[in-house]
C-alpha atoms as a PDB file:
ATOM      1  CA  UNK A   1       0.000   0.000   0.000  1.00  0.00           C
ATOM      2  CA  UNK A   2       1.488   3.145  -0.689  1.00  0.00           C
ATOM      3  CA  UNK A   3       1.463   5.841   1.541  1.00  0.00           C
ATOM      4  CA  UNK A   4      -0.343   9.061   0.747  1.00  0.00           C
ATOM      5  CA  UNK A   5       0.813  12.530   1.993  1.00  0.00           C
ATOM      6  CA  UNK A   6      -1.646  14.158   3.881  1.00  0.00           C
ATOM      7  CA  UNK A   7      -2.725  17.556   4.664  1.00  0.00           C
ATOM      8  CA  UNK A   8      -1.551  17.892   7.911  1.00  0.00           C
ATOM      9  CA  UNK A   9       1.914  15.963   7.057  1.00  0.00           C
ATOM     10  CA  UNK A  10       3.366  19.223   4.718  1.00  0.00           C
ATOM     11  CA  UNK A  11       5.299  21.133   5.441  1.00  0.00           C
ATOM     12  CA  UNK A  12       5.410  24.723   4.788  1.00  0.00           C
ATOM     13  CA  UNK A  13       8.272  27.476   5.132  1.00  0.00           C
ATOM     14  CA  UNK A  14       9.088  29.155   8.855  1.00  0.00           C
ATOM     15  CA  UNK A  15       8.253  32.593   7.475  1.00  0.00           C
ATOM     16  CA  UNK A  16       9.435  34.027  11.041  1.00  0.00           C
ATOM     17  CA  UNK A  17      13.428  32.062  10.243  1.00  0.00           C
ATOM     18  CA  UNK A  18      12.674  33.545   6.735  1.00  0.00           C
ATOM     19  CA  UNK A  19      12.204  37.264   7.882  1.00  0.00           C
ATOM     20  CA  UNK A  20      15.125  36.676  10.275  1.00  0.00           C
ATOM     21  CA  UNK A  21      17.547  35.169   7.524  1.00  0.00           C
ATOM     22  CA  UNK A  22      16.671  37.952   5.085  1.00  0.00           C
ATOM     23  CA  UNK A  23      16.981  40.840   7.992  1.00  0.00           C
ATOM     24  CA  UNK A  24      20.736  39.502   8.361  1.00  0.00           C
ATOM     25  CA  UNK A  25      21.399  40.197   4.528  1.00  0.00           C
ATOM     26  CA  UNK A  26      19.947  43.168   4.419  1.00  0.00           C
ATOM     27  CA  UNK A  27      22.151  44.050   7.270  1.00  0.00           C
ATOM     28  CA  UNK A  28      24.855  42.543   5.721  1.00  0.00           C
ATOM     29  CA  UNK A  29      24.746  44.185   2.411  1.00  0.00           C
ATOM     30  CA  UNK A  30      25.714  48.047   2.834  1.00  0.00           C
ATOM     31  CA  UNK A  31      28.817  46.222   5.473  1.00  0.00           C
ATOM     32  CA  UNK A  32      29.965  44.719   2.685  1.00  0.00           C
ATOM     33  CA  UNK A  33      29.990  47.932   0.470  1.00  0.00           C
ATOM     34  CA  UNK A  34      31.048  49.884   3.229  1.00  0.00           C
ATOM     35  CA  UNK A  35      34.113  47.135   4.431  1.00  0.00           C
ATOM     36  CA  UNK A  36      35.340  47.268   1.012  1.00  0.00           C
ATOM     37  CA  UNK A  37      35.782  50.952   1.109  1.00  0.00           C
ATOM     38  CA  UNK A  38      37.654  50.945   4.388  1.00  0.00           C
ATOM     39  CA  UNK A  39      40.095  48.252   3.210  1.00  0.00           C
ATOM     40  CA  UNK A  40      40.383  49.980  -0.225  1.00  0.00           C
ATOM     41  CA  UNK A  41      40.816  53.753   1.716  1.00  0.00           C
ATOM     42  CA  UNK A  42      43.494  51.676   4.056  1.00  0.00           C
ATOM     43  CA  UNK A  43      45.703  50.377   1.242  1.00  0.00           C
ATOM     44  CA  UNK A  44      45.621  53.313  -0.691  1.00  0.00           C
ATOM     45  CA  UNK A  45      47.091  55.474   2.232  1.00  0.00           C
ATOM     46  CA  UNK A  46      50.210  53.485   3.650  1.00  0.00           C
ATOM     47  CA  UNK A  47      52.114  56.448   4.251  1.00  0.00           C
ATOM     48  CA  UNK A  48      50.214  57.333   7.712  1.00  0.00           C
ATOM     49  CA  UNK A  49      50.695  55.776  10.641  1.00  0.00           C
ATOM     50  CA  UNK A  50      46.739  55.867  11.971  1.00  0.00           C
ATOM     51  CA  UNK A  51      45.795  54.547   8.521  1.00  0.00           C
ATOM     52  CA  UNK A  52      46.531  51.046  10.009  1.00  0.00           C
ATOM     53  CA  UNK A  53      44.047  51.354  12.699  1.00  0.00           C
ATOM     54  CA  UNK A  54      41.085  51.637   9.483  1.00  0.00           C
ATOM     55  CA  UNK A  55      42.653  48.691   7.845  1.00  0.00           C
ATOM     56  CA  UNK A  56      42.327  46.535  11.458  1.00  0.00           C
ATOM     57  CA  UNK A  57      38.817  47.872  11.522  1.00  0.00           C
ATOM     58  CA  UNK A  58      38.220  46.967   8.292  1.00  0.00           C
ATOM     59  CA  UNK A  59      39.422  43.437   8.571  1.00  0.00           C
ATOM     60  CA  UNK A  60      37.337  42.813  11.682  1.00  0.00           C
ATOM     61  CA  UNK A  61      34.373  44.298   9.831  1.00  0.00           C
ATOM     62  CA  UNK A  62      34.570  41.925   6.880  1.00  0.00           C
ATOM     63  CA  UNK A  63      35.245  39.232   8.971  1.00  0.00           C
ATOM     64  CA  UNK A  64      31.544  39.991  10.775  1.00  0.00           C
ATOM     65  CA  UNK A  65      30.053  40.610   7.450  1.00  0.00           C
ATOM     66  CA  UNK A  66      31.211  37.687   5.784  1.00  0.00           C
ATOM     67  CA  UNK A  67      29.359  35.656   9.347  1.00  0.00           C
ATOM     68  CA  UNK A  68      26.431  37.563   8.521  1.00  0.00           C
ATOM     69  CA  UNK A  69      26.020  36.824   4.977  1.00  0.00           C
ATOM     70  CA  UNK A  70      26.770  33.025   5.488  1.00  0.00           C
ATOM     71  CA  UNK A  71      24.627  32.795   8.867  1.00  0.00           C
ATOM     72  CA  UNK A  72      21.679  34.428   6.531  1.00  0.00           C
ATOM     73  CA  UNK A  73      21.683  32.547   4.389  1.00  0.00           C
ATOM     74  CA  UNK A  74      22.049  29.289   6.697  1.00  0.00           C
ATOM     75  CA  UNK A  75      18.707  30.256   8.021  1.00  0.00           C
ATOM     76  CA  UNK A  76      16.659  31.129   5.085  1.00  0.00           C
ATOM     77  CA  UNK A  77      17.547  27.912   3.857  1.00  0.00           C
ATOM     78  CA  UNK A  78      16.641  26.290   7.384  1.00  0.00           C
ATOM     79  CA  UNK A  79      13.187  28.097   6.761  1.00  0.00           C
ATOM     80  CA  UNK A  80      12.646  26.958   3.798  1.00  0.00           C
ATOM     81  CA  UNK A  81      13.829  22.928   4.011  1.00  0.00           C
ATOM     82  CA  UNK A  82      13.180  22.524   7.737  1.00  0.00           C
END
């Protein structure tokens, strides 16, 4: 006998993880523009000693974007196939 699927067996998407995942990309997005700046504005400018200070704050900020952008999308996809 095969088994039939019912109703109350699907599953649907978490749209709360979904709102949550897509929240973290949106933050993650204008970090990533604005990271990229820092690093490129640190590089640029290696004749200044304080300069190094924006390229260790840059680092550390791409570091945390780069978490948020894979921990977003980690989620969405746990809303969507969980």
């Amino acid at each position: 006998m095969p088994t039939e699927m019912k109703e109350t067996d699907q599953k649907y998407t978490d749209k709360q993880l979904l709102v949550k995942g897509l929240k973290r990309l949106a933050l993650a997005l204008p970090l990533l523009l604005l990271t990229t700046y820092v690093l490129t504005f640190a590089f640029l400018n290696k004749d200044t000693i304080p300069i190094y200070i924006f390229l260790i704050l840059g680092i550390i900020a791409m570091a945390i974007t780069i978490y948020l952008l894979f921990n977003g999308i980690k989620i969405i996809l746990k809303s969507i196939f969980n």
